[in-house]
N, C-alpha and C. Protein backbone atom coordinates (compact mmCIF):
# COMPACT_ATOMS: atom_id res chain seq x y z
N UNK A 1 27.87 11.53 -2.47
CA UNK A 1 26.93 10.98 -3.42
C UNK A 1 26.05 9.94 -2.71
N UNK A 2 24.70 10.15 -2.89
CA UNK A 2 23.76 9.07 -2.19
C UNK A 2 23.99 7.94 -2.78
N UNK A 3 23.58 6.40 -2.47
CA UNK A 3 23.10 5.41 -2.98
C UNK A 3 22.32 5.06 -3.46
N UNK A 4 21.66 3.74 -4.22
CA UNK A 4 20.68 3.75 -5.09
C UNK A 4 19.44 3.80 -3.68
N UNK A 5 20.34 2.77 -2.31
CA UNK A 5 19.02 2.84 -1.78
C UNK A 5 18.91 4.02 -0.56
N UNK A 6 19.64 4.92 -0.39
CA UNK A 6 19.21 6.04 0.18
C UNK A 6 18.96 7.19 -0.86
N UNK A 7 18.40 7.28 -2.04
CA UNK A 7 17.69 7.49 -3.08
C UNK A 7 16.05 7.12 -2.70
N UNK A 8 16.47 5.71 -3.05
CA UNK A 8 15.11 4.66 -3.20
C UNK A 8 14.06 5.14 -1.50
N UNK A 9 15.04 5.69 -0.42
CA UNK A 9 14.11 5.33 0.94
C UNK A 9 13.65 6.99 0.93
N UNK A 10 14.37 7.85 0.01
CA UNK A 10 14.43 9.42 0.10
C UNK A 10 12.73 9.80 -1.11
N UNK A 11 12.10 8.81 -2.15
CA UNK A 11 11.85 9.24 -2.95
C UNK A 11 10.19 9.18 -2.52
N UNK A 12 9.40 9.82 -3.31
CA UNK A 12 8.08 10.05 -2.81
C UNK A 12 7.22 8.16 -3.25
N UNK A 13 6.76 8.02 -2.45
CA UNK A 13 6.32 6.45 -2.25
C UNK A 13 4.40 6.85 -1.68
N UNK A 14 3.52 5.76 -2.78
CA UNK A 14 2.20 5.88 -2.16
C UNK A 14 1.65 4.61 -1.52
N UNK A 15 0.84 5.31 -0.72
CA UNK A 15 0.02 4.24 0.42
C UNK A 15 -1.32 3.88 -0.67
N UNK A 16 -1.82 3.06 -1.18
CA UNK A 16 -2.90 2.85 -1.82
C UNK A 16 -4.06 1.77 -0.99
N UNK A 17 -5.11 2.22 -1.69
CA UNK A 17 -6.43 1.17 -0.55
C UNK A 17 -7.18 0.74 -1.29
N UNK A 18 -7.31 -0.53 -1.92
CA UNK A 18 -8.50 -1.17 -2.72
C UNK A 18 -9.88 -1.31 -2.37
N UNK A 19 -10.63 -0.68 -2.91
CA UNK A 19 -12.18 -1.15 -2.34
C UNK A 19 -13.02 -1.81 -3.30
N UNK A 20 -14.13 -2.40 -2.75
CA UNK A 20 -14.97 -3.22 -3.43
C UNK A 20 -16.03 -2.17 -4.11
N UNK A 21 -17.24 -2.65 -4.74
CA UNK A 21 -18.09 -1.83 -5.17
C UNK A 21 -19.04 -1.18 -3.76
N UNK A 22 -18.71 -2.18 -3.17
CA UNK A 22 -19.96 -1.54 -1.87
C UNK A 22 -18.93 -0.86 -0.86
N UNK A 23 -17.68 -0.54 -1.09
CA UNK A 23 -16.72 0.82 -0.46
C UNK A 23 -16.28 -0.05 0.89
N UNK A 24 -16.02 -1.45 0.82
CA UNK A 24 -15.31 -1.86 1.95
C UNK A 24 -14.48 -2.13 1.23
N UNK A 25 -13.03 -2.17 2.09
CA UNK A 25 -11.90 -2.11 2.30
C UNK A 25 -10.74 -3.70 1.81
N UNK A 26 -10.19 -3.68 0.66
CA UNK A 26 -10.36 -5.06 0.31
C UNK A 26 -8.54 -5.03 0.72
N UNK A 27 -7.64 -3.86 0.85
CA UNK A 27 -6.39 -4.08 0.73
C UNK A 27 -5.61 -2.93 0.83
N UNK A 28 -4.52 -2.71 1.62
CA UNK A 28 -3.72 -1.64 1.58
C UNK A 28 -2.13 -1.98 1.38
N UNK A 29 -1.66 -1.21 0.19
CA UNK A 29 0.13 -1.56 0.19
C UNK A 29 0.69 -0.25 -0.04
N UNK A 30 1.58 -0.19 -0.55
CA UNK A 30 2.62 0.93 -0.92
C UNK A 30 3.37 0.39 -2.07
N UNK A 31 3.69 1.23 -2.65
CA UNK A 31 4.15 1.40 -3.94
C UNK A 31 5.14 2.63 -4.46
N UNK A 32 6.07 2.78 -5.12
CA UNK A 32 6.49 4.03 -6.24
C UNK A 32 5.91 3.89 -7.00
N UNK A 33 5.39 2.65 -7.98
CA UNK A 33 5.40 2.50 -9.30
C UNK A 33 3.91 1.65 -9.00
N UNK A 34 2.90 2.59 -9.00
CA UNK A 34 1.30 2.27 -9.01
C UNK A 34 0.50 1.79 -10.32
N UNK A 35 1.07 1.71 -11.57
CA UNK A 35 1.00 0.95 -12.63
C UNK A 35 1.75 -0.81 -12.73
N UNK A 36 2.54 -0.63 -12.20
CA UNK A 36 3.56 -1.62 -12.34
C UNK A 36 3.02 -2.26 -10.87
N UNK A 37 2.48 -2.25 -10.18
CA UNK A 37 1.85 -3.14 -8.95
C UNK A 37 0.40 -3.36 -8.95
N UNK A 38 0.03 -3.00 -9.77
CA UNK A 38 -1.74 -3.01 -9.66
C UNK A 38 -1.36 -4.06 -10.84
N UNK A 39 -0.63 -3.77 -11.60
CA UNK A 39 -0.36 -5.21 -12.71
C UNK A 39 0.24 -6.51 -12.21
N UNK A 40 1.09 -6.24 -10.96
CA UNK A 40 1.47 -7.40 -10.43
C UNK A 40 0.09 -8.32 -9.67
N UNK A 41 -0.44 -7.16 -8.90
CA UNK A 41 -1.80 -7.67 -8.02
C UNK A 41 -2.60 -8.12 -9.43
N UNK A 42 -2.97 -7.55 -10.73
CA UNK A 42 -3.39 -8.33 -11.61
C UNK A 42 -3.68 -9.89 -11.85
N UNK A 43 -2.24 -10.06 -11.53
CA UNK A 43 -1.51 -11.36 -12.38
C UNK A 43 -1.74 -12.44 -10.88
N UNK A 44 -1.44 -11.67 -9.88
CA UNK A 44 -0.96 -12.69 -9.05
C UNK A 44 -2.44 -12.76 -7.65
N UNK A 45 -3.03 -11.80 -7.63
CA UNK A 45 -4.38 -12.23 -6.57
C UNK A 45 -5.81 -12.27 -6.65
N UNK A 46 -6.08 -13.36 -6.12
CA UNK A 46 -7.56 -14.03 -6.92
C UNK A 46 -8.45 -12.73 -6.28
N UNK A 47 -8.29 -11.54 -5.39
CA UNK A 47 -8.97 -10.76 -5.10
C UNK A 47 -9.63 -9.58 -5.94
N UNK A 48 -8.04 -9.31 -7.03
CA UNK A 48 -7.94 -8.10 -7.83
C UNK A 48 -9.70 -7.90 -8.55
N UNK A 49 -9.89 -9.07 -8.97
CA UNK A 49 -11.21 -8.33 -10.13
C UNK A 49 -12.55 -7.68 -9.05
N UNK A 50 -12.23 -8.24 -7.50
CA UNK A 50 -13.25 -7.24 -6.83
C UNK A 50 -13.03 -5.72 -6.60
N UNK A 51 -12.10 -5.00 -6.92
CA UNK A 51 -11.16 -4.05 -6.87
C UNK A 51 -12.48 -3.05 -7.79
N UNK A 52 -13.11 -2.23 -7.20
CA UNK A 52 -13.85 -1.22 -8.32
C UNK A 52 -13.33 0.45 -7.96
N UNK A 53 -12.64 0.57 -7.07
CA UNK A 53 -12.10 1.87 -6.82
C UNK A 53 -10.32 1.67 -6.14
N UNK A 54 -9.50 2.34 -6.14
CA UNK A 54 -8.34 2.47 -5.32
C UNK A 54 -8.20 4.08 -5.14
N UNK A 55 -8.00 4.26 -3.55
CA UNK A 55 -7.70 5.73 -3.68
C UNK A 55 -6.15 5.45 -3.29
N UNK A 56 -5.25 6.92 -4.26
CA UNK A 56 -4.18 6.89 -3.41
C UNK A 56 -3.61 8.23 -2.60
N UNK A 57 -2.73 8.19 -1.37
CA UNK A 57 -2.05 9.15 -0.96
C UNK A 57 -0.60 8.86 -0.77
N UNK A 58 0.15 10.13 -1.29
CA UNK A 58 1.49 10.05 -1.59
C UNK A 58 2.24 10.50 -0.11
N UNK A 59 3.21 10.13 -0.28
CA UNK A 59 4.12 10.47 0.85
C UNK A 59 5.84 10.72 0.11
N UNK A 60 6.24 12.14 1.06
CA UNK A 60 7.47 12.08 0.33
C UNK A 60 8.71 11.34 0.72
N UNK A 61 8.32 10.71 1.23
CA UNK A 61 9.19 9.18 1.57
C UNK A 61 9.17 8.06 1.69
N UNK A 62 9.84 6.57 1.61
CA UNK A 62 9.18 5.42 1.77
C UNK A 62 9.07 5.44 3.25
N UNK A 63 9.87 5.98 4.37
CA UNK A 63 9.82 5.74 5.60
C UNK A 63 8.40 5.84 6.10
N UNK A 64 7.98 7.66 5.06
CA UNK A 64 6.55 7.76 5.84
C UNK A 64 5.21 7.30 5.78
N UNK A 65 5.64 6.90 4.33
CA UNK A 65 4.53 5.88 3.50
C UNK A 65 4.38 4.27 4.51
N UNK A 66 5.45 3.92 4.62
CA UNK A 66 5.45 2.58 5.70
C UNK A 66 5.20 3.24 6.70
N UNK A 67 4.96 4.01 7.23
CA UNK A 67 4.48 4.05 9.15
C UNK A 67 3.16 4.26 8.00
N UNK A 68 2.74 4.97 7.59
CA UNK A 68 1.30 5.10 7.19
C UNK A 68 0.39 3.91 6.57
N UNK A 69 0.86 2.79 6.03
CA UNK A 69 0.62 1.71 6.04
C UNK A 69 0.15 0.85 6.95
N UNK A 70 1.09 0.97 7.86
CA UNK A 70 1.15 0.06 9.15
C UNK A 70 -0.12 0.53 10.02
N UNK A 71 -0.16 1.91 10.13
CA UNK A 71 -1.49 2.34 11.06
C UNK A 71 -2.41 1.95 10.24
N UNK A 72 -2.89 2.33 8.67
CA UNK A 72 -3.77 1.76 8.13
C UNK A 72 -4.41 0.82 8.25
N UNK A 73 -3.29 -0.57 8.06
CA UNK A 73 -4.15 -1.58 8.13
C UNK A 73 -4.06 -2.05 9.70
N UNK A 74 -3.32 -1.78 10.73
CA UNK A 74 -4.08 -2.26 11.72
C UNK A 74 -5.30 -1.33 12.43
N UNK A 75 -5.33 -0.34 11.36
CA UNK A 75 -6.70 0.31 12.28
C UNK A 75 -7.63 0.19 11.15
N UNK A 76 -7.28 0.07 10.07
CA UNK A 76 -8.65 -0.36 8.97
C UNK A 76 -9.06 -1.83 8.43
N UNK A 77 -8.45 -2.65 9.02
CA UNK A 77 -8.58 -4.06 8.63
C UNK A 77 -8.97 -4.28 7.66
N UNK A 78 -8.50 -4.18 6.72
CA UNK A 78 -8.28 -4.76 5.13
C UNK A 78 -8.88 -6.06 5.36
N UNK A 79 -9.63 -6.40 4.32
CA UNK A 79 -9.96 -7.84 3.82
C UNK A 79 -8.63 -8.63 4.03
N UNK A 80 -7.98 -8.23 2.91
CA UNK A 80 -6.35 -9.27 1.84
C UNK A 80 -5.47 -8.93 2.41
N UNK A 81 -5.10 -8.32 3.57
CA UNK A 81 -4.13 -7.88 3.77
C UNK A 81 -3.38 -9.38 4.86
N UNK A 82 -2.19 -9.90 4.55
CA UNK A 82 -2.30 -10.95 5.25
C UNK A 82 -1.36 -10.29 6.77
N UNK A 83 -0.46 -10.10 6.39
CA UNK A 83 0.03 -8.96 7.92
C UNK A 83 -0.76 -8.46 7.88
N UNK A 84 -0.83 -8.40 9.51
CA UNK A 84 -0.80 -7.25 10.55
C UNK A 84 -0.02 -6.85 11.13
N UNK A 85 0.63 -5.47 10.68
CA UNK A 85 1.84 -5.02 11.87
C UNK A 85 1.48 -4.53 13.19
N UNK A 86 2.29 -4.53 14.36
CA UNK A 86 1.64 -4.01 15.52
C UNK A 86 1.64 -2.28 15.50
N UNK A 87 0.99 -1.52 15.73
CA UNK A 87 1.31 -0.27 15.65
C UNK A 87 2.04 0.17 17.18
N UNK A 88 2.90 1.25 17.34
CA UNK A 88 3.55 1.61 18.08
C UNK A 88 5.00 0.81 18.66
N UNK A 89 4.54 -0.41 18.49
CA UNK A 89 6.11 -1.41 18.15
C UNK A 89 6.89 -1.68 16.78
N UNK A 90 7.99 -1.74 16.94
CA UNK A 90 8.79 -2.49 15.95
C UNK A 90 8.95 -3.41 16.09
């Protein structure tokens, strides 16, 4: 029987990218629950109301969703993003 969190690392997880109205790049995270975090970013960052588009792409794992993150924003430099992970290191 799996665990909740080899469940949780097994389940499909999305990479999402906030843009402004003029299509630059304001933020990239990951998520399962893309209602329930766009409400957190709501509540909690003075950035959210520049937010006029988010695209998302799914991944069927959190593992692959986090490497896809990580290249994202160090090769797309997000506005908000306050990490930077290094790509190719851990």
């Amino acid at each position: 029987m799996a665990t909740y969190w080899s469940q949780m690392a097994n389940s499909p997880t999305c990479v999402y990218r906030c843009y402004d109205e003029l299509g630059d790049l304001l933020y990239v995270g990951l998520t399962r629950n893309t209602l329930g975090r766009f409400s957190k970013h709501a509540h909690q960052k003075p950035w959210w109301p520049e937010v006029e588009h988010i695209e998302l792409e799914w991944f069927e794992t959190r593992d692959e969703a986090f490497a896809a993150e990580k290249r994202a924003i160090a090769a797309e430099d997000p506005a908000f993003n306050i990490s930077r992970p290094r790509v190719g290191g851990e």
